[in-house]
C-alpha atoms as a PDB file:
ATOM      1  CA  UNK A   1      25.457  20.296  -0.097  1.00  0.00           C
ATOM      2  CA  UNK A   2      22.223  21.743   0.341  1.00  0.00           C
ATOM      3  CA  UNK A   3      19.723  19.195   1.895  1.00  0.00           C
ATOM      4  CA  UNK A   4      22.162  17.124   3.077  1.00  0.00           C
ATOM      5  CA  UNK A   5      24.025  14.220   0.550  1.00  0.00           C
ATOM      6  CA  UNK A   6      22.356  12.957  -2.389  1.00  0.00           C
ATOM      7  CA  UNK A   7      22.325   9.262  -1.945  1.00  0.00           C
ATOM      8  CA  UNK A   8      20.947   6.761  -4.660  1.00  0.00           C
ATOM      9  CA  UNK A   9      19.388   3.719  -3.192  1.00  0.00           C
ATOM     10  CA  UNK A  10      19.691   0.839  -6.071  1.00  0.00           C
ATOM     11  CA  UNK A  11      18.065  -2.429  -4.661  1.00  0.00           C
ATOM     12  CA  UNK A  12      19.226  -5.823  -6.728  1.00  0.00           C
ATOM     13  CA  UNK A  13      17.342  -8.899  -7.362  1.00  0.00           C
ATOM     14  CA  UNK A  14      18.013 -10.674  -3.878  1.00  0.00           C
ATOM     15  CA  UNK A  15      17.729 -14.129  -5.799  1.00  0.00           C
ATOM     16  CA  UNK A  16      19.532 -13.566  -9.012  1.00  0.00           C
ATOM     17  CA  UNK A  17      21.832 -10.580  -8.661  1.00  0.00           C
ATOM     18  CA  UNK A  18      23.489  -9.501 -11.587  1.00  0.00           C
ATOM     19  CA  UNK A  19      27.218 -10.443 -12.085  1.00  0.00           C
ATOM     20  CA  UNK A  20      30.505  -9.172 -10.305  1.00  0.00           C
ATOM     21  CA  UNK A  21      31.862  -6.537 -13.409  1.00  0.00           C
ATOM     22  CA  UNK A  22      28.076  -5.590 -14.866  1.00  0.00           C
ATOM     23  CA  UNK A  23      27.262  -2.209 -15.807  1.00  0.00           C
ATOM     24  CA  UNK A  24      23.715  -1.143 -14.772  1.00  0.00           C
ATOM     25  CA  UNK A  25      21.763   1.679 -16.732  1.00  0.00           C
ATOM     26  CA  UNK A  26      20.481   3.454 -13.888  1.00  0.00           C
ATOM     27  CA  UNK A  27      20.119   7.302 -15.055  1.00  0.00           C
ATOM     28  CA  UNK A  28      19.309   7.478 -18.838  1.00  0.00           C
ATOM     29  CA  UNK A  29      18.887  11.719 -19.143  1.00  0.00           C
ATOM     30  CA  UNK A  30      20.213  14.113 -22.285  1.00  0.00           C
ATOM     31  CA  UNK A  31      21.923  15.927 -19.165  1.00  0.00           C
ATOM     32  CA  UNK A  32      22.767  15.030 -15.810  1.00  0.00           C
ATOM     33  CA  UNK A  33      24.371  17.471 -13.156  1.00  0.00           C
ATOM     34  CA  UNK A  34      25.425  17.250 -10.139  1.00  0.00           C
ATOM     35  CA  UNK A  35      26.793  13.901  -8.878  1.00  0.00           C
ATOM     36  CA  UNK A  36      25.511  11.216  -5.962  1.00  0.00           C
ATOM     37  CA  UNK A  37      27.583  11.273  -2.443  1.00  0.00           C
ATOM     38  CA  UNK A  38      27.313   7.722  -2.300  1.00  0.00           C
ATOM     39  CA  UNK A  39      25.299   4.602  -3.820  1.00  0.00           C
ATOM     40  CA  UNK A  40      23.741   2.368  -1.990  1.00  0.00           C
ATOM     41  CA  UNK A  41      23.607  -1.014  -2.361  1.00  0.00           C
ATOM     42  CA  UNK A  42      21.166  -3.750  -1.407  1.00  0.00           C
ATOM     43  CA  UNK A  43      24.616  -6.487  -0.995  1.00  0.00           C
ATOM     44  CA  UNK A  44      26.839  -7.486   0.807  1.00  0.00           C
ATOM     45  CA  UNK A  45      29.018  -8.751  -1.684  1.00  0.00           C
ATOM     46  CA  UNK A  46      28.844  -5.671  -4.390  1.00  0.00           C
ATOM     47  CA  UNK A  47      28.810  -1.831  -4.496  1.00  0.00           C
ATOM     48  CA  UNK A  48      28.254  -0.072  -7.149  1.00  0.00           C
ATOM     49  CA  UNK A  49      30.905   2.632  -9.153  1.00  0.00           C
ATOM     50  CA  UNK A  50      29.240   5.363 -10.618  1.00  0.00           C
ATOM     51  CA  UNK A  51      30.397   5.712 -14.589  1.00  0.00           C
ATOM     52  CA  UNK A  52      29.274   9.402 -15.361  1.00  0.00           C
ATOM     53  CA  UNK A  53      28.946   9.705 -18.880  1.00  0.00           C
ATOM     54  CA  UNK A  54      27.143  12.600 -21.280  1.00  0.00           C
ATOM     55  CA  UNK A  55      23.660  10.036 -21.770  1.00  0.00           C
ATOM     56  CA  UNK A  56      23.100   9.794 -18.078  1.00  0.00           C
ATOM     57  CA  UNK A  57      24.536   7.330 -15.311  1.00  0.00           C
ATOM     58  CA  UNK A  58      25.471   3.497 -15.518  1.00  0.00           C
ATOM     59  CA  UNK A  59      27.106   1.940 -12.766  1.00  0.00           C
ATOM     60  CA  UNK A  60      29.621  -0.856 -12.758  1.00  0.00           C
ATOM     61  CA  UNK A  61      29.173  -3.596  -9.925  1.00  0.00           C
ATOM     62  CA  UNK A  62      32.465  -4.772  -8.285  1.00  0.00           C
ATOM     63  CA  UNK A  63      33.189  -6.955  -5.331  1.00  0.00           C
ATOM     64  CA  UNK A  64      33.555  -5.333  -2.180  1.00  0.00           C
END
């Protein structure tokens, strides 16, 4: 990939993070291309599953 991997930093409220099985809107865009090499998560209890769809990017939160 040119410029090296596209990584998306996504930092969660330390205090109240949101809850194992949440989907995040994190890209809202009529059109979205290309795709993220990884996600990066502030925890050390989640990461994050990217959910492509045609609006833009959520992201589901699952134990890791």
């Amino acid at each position: 990939m040119p410029g090296g991997p596209a990584v998306l930093p996504l930092r969660l409220h330390t205090e109240r993070p949101p809850a194992e099985g949440s989907t995040l809107p994190v890209v809202d865009a009529p059109r979205l291309r290309g795709r993220f090499s990884r996600i990066a998560v502030n925890s050390d209890g989640l990461r994050a599953v990217p959910v492509y769809t045609a609006e833009g990017l959520p992201v589901r939160l699952v134990e890791r």
